[in-house]
C-alpha atoms as a PDB file:
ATOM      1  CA  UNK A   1     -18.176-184.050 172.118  1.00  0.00           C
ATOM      2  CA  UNK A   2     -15.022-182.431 172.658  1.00  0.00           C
ATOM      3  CA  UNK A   3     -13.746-181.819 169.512  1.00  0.00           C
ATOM      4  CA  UNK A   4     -11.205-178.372 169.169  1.00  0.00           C
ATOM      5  CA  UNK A   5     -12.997-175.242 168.144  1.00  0.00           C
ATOM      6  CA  UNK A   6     -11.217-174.468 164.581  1.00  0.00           C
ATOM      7  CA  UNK A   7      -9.904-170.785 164.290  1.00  0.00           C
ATOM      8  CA  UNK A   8     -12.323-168.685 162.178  1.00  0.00           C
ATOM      9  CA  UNK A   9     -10.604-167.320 158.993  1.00  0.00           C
ATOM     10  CA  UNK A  10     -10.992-163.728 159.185  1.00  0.00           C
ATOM     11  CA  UNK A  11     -13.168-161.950 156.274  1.00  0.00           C
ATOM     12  CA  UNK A  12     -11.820-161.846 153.125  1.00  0.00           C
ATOM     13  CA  UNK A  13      -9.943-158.404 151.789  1.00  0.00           C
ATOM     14  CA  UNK A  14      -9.958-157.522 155.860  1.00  0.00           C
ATOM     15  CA  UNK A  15      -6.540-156.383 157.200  1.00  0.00           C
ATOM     16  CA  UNK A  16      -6.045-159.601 158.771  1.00  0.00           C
ATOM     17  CA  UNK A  17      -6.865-161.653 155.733  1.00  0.00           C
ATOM     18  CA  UNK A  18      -4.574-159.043 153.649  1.00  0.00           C
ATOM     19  CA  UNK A  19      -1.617-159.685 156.385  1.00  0.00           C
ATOM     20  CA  UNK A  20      -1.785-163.190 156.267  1.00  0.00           C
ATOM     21  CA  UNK A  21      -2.550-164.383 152.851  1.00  0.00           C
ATOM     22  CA  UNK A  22      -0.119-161.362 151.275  1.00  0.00           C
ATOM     23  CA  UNK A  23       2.998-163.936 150.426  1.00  0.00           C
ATOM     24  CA  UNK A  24       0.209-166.011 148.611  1.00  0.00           C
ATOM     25  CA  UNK A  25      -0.785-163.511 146.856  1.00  0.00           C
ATOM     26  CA  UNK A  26       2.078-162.048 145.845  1.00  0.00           C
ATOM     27  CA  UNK A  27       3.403-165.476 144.602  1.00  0.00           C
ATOM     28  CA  UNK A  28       0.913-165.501 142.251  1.00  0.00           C
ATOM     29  CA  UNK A  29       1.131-162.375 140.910  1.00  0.00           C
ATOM     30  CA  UNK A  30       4.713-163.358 140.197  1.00  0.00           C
ATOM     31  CA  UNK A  31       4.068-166.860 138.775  1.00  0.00           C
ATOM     32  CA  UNK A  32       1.251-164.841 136.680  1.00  0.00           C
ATOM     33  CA  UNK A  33       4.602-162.609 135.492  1.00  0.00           C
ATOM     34  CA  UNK A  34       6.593-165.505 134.846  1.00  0.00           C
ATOM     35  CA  UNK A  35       3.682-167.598 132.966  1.00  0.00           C
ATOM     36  CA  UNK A  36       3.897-164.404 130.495  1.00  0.00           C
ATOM     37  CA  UNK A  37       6.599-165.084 129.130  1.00  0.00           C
ATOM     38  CA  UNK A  38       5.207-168.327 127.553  1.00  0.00           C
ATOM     39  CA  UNK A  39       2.903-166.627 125.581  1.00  0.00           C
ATOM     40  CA  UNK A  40       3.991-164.199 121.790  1.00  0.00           C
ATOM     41  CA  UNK A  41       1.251-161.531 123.312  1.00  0.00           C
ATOM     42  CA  UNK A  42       2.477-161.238 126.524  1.00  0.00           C
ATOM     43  CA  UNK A  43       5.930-161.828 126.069  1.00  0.00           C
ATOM     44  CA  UNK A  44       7.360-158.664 125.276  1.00  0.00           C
ATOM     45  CA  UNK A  45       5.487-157.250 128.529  1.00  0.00           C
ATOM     46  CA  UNK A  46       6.389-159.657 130.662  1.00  0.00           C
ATOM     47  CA  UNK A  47      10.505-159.957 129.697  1.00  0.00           C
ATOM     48  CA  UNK A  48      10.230-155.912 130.395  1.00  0.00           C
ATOM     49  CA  UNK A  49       9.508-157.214 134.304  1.00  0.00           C
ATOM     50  CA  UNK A  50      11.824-159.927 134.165  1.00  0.00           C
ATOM     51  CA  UNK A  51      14.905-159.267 132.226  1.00  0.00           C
ATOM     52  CA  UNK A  52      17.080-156.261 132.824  1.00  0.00           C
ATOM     53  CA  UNK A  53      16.588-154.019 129.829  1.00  0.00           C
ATOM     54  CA  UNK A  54      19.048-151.564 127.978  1.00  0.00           C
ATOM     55  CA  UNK A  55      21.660-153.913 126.687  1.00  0.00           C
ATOM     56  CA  UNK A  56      24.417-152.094 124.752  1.00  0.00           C
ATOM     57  CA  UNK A  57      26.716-153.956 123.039  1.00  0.00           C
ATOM     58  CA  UNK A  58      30.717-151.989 122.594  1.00  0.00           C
ATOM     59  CA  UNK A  59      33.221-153.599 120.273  1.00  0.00           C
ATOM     60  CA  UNK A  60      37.026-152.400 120.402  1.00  0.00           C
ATOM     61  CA  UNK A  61      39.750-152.534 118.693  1.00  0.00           C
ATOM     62  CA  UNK A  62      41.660-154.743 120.607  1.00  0.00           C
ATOM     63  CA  UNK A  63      39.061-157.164 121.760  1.00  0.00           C
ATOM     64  CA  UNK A  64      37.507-159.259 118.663  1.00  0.00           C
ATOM     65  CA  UNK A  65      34.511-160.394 121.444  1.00  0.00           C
ATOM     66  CA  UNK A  66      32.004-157.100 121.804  1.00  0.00           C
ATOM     67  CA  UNK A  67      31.656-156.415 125.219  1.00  0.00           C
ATOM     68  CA  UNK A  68      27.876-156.573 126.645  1.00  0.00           C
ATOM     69  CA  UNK A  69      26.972-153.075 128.670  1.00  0.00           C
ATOM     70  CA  UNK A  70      23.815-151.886 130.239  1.00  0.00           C
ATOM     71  CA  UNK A  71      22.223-148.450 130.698  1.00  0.00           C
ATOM     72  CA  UNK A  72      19.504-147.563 132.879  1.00  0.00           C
ATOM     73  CA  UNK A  73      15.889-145.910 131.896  1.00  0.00           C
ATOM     74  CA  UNK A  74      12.668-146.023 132.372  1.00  0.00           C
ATOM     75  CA  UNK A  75      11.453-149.199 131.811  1.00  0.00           C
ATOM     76  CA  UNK A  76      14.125-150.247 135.273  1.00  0.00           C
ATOM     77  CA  UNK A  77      11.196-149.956 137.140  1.00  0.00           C
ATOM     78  CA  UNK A  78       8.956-152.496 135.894  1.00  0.00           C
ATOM     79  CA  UNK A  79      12.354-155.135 136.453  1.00  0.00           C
ATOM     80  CA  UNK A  80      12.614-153.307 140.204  1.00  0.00           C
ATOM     81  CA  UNK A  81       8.688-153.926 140.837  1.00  0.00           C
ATOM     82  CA  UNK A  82       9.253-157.466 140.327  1.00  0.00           C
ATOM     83  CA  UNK A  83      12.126-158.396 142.052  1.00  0.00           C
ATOM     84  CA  UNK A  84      10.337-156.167 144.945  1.00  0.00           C
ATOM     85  CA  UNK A  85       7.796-158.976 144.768  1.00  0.00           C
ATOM     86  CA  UNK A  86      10.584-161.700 144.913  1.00  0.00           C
ATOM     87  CA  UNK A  87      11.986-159.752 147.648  1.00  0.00           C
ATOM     88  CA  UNK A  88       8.111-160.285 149.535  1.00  0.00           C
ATOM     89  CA  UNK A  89       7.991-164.061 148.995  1.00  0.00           C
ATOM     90  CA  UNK A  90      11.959-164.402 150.544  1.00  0.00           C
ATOM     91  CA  UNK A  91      10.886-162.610 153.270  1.00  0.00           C
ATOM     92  CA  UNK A  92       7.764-164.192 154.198  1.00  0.00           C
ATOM     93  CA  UNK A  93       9.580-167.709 154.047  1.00  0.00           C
ATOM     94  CA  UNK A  94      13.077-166.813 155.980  1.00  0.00           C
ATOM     95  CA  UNK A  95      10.058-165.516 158.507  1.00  0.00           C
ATOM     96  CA  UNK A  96       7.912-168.603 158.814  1.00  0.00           C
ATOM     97  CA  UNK A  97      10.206-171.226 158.447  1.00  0.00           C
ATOM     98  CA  UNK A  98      13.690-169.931 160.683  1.00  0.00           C
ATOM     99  CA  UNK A  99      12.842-166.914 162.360  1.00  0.00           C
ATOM    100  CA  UNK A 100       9.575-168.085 163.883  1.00  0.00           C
ATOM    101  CA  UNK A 101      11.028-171.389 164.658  1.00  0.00           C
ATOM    102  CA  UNK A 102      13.620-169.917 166.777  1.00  0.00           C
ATOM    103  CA  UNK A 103      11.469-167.274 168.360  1.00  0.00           C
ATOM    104  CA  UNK A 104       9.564-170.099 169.814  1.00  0.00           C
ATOM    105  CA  UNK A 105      12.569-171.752 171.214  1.00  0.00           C
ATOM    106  CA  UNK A 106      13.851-168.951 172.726  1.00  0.00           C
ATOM    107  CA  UNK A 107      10.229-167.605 174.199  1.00  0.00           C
ATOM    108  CA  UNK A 108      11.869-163.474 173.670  1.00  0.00           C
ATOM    109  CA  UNK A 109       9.332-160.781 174.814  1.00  0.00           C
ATOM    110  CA  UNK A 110       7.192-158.712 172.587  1.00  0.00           C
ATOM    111  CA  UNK A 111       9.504-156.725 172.122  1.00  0.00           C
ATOM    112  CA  UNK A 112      12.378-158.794 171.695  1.00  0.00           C
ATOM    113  CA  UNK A 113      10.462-160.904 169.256  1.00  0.00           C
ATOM    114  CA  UNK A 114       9.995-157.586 167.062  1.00  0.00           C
ATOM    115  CA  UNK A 115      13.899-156.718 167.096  1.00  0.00           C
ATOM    116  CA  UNK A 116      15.007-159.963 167.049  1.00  0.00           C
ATOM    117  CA  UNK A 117      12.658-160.206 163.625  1.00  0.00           C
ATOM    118  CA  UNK A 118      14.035-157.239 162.148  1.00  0.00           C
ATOM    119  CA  UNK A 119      17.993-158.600 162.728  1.00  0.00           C
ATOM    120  CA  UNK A 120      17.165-161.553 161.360  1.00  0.00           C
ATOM    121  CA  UNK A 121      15.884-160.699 157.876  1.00  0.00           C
ATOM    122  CA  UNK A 122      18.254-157.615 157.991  1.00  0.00           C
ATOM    123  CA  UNK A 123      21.553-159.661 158.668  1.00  0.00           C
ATOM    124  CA  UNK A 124      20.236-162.692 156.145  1.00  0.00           C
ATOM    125  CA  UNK A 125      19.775-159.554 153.518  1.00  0.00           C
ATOM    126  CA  UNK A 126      23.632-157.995 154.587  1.00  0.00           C
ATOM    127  CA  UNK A 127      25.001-161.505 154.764  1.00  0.00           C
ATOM    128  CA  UNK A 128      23.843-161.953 150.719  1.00  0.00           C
ATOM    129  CA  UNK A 129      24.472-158.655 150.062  1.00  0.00           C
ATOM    130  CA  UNK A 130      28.213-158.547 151.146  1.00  0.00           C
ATOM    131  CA  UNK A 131      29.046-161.776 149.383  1.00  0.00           C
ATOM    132  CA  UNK A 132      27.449-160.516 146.049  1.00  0.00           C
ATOM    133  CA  UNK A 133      29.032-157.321 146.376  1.00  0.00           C
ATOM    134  CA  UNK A 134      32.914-158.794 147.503  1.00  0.00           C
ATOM    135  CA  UNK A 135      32.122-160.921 144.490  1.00  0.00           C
ATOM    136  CA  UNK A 136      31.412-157.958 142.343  1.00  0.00           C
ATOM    137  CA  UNK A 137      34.599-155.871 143.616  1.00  0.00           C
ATOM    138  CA  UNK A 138      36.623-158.292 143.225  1.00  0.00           C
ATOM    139  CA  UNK A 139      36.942-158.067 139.319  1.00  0.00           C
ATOM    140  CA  UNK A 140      36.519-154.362 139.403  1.00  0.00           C
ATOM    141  CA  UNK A 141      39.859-152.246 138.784  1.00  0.00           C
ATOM    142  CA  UNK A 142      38.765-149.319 140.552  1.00  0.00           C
ATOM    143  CA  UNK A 143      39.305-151.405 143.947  1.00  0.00           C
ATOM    144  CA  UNK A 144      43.170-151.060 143.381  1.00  0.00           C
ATOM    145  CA  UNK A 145      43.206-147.123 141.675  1.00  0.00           C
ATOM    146  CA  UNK A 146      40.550-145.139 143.209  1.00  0.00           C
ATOM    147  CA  UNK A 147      41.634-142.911 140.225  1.00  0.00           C
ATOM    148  CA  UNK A 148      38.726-145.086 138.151  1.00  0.00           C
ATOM    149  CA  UNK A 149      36.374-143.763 140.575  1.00  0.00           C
ATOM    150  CA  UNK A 150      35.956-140.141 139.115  1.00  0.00           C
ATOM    151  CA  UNK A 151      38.005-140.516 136.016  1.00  0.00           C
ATOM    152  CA  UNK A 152      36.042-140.755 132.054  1.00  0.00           C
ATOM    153  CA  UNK A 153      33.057-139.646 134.447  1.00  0.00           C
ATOM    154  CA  UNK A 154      30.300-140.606 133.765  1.00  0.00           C
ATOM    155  CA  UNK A 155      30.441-144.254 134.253  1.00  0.00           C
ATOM    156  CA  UNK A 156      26.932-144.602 132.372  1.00  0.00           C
ATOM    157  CA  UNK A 157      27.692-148.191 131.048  1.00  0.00           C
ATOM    158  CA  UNK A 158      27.662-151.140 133.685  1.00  0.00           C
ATOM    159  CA  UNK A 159      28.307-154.443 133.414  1.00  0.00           C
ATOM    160  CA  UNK A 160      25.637-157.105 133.715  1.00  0.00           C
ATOM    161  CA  UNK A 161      25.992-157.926 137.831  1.00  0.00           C
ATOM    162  CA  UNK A 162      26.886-154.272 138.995  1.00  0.00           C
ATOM    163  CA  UNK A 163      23.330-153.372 136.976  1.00  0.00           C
ATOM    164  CA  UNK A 164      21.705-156.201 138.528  1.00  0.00           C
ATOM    165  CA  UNK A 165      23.114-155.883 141.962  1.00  0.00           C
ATOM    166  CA  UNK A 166      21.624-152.245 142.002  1.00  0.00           C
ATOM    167  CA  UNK A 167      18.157-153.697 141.093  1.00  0.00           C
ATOM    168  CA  UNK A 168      18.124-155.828 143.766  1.00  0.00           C
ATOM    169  CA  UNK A 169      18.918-153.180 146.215  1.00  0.00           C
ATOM    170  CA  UNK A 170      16.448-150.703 145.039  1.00  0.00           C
ATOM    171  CA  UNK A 171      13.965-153.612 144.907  1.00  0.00           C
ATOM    172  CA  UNK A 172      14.641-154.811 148.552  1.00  0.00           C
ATOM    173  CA  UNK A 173      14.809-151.645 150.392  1.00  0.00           C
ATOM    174  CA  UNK A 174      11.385-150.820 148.220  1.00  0.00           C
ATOM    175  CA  UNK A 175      10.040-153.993 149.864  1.00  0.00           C
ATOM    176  CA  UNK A 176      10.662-153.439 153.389  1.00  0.00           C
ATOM    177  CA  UNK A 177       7.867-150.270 153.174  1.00  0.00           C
ATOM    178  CA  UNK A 178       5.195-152.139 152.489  1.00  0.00           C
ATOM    179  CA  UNK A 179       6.302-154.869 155.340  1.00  0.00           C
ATOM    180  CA  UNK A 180       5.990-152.911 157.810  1.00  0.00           C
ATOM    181  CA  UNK A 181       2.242-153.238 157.337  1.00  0.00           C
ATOM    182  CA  UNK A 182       2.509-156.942 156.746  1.00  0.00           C
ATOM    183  CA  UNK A 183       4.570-157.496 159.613  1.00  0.00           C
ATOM    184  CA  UNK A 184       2.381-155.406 161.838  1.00  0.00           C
ATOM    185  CA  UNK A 185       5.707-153.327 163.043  1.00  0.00           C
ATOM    186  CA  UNK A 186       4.711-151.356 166.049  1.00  0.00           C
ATOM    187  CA  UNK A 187       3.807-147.679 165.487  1.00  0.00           C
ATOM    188  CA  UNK A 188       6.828-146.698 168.127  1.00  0.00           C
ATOM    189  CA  UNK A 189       9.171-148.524 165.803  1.00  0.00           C
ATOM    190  CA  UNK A 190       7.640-147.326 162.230  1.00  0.00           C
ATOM    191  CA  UNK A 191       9.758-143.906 162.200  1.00  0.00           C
ATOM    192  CA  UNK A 192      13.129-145.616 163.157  1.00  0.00           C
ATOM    193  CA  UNK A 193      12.330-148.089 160.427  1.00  0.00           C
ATOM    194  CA  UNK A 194      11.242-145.581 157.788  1.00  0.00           C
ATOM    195  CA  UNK A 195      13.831-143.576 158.255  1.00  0.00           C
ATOM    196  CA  UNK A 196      16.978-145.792 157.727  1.00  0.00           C
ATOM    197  CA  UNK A 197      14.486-147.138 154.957  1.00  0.00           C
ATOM    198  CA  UNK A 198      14.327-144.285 152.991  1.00  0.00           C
ATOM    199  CA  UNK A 199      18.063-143.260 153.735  1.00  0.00           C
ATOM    200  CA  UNK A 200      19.153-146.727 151.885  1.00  0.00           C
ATOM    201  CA  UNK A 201      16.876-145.950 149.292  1.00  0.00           C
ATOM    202  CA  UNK A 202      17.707-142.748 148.398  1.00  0.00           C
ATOM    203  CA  UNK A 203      21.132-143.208 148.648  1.00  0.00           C
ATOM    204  CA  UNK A 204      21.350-146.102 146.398  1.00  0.00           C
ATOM    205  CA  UNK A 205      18.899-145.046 143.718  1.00  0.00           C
ATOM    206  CA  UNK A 206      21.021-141.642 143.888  1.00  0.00           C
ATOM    207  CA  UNK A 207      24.290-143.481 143.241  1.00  0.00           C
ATOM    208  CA  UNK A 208      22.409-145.419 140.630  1.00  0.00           C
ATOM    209  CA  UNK A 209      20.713-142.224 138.367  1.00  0.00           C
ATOM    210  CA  UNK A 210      23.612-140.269 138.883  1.00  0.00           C
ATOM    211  CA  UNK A 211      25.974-142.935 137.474  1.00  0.00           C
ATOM    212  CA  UNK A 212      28.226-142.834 140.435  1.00  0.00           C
ATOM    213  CA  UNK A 213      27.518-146.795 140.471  1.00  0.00           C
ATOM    214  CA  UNK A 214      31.816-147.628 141.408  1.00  0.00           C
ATOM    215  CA  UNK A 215      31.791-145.497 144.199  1.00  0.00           C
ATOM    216  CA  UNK A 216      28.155-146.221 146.021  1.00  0.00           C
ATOM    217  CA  UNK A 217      29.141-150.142 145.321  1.00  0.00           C
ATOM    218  CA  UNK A 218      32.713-149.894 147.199  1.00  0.00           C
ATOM    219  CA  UNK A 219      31.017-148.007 149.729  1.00  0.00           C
ATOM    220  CA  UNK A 220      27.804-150.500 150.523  1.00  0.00           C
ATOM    221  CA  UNK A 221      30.185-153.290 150.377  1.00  0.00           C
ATOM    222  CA  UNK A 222      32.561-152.394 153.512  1.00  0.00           C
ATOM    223  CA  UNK A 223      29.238-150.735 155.365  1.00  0.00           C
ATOM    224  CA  UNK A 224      27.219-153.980 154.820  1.00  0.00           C
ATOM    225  CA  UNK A 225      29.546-155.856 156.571  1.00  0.00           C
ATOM    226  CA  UNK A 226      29.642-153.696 159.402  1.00  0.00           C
ATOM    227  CA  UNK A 227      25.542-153.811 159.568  1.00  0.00           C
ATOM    228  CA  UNK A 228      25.877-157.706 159.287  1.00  0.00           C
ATOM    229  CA  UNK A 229      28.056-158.034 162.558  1.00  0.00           C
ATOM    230  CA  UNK A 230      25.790-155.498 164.295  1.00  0.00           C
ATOM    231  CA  UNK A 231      22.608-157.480 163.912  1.00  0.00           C
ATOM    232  CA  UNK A 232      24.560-161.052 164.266  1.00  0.00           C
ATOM    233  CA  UNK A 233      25.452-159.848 167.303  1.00  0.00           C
ATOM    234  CA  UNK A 234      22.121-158.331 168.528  1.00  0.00           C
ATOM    235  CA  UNK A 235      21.003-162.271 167.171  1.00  0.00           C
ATOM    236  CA  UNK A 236      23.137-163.514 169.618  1.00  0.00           C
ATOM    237  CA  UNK A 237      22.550-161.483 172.392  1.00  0.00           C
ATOM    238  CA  UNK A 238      18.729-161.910 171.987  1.00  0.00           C
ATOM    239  CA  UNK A 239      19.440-165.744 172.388  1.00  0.00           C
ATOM    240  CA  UNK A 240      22.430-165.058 175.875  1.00  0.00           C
ATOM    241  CA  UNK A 241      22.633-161.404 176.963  1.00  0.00           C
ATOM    242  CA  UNK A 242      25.809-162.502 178.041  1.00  0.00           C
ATOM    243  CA  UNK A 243      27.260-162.479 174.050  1.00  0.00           C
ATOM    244  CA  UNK A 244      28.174-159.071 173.891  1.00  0.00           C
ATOM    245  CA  UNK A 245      32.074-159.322 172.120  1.00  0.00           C
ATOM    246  CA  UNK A 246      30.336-159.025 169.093  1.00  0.00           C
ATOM    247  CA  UNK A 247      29.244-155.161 170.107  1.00  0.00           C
ATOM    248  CA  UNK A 248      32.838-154.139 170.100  1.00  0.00           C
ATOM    249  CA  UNK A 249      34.424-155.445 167.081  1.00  0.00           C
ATOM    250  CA  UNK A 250      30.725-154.039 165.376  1.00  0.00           C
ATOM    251  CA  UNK A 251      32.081-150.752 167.302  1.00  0.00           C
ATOM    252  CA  UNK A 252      35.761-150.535 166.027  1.00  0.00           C
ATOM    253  CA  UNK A 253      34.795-151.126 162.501  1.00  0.00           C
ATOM    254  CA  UNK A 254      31.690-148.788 162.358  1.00  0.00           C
ATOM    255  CA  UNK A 255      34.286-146.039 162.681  1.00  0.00           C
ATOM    256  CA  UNK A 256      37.088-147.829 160.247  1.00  0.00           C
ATOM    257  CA  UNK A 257      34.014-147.905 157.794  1.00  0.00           C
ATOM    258  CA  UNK A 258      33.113-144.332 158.463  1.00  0.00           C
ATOM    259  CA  UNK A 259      36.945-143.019 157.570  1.00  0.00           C
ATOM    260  CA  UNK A 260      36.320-145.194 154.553  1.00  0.00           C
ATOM    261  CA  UNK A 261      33.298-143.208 153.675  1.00  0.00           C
ATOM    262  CA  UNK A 262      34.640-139.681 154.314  1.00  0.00           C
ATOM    263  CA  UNK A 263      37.930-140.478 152.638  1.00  0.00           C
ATOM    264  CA  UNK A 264      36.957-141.960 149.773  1.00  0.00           C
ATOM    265  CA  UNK A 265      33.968-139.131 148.976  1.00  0.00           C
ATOM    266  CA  UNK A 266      35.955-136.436 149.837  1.00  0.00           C
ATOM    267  CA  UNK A 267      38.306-137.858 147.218  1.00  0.00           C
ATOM    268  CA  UNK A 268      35.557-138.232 144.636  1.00  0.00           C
ATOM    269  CA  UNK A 269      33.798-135.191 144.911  1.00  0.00           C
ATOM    270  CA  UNK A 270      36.572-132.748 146.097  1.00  0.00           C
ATOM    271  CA  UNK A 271      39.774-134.060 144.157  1.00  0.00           C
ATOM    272  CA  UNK A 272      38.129-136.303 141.431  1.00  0.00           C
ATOM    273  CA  UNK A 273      35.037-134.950 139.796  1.00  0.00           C
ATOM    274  CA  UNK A 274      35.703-130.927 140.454  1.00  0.00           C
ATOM    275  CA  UNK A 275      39.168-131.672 137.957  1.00  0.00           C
ATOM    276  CA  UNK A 276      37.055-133.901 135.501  1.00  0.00           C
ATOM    277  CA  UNK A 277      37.836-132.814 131.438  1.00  0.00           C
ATOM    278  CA  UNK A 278      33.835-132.826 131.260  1.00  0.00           C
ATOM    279  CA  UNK A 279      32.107-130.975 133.963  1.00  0.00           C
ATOM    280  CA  UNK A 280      28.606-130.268 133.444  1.00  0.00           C
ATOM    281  CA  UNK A 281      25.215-131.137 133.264  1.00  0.00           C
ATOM    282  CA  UNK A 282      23.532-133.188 130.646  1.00  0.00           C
ATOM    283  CA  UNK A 283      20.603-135.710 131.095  1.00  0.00           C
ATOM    284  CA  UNK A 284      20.894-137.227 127.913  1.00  0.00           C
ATOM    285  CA  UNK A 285      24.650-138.083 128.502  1.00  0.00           C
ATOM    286  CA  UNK A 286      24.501-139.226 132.240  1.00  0.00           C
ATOM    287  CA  UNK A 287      26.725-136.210 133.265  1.00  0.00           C
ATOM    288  CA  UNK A 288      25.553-134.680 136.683  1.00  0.00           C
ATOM    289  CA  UNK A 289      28.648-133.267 137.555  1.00  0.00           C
ATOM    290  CA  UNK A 290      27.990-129.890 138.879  1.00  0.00           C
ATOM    291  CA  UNK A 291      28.991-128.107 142.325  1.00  0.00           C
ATOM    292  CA  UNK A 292      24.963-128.822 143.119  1.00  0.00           C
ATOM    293  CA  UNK A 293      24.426-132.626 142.622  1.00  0.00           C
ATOM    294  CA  UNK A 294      28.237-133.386 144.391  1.00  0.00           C
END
């Protein structure tokens, strides 16, 4: 009769099914989070997911307001498992409704399509990341006197963003391990992947336990702007191979963020910390300041 054959669903729980359904499912394990919080017997589980936890409220002598602080603990990794699952859903729907949109236009090779995948969601993620941060550092003190960096160490009280900025970053770069299974990244790329993965992750959880939160944010900031140009520019060079300024302004200011890097850690850990009034170690005070951990 010639009607279309219609594309057989593959089985249920089967990798394919798992691949394609996993934004849908992960949706609704976050709406199932959310709906929670509308109930008194749920509640208190569900804020532990949502909210970030360990407020500490400071009042001083010459403020009348008390000034809101947080802490970390524990209970940071229920809030990191759900914005992990955020970070899922964004993903899935910067992929389906840009990136595959423009891979079509544009007709890139298998390979291409795969790279041009990955510097999409990566410079999207940079992009946010770099606003939010500047945004962050710009009513931070410690931008001005990189004294604040190491000095009344440890910094184990942050304010509200800085806490929640961290979350987010643990939470994304915990995200992109399970997508490379959902995005069926090709097993010559997985090591590449996982290991600037698990760099980011370790170095920001790091900076985040060991309360060294000032100088891991003025750090990310400068070297997420450099990793946005980079993949703009392999965007645009996917789309004309003949775009390739973009390479060498990513070039000079790779190294410009690199002196950055060296400078301001040699500063921290060789000047700043090693003349600290409290050196030590002390898990219950947030003090990791010994020759070891720096």
């Amino acid at each position: 009769m010639g009607l279309r054959k219609k594309n057989k669903s593959p089985p249920v729980l089967s990798h394919e099914f798992v691949i394609q359904n996993h934004a849908d499912a992960v949706s609704c394990l976050a709406m199932g989070l959310l709906l929670g919080l509308m109930f008194e017997v749920t509640s208190k589980y569900a804020i532990m997911f949502i909210t970030v936890q360990y407020n500490v409220t400071n009042t001083t002598d010459d403020r009348s307001d008390p000034v809101h602080f947080y802490e970390y603990g524990p209970k940071d990794m229920a809030t990191i498992i759900f914005y992990m699952l955020i970070a899922i859903i964004l993903h899935a729907v910067i992929q389906e409704y840009i990136l595959d949109k423009i891979n079509r236009r544009l007709h890139l090779s298998k390979t291409k399509h795969s790279k041009f995948n990955e510097s999409g969601q990566l410079a999207f993620f940079y992009l946010f990341s770099f606003v939010w941060g500047a945004s962050i550092l710009s009513a931070e003190e410690f931008t001005t006197n990189p004294t604040l960096l190491w000095k009344d160490y440890p910094h184990s009280h942050m304010f509200f963003q800085v806490k929640f900025f961290y979350i987010c970053q643990i939470a994304y770069w915990l995200h992109a391990l399970p997508e490379l299974y959902f995005q069926k990244i090709r097993k010559e790329d997985i090591p590449r992947q996982l290991h600037y993965i698990c760099l980011y992750i370790a170095h920001i959880a790091g900076a985040y336990i060991l309360n060294l939160q000032r100088l891991g944010l003025i750090l990310l900031v400068p070297h997420y702007l450099v990793e946005l140009i980079f993949h703009a520019s392999r965007l645009f060079y996917f789309s004309d191979e003949n775009k390739q300024k973009g390479f060498t302004l990513w070039a000079l200011l790779f190294v410009m963020a690199r002196l950055l890097t060296l400078t301001l850690s040699v500063l921290t850990f060789g000047f700043g910390l090693t003349k600290a009034e409290n050196p030590g170690f002390s898990v219950a005070e947030g003090n990791f300041n010994i020759l070891t951990i720096s």
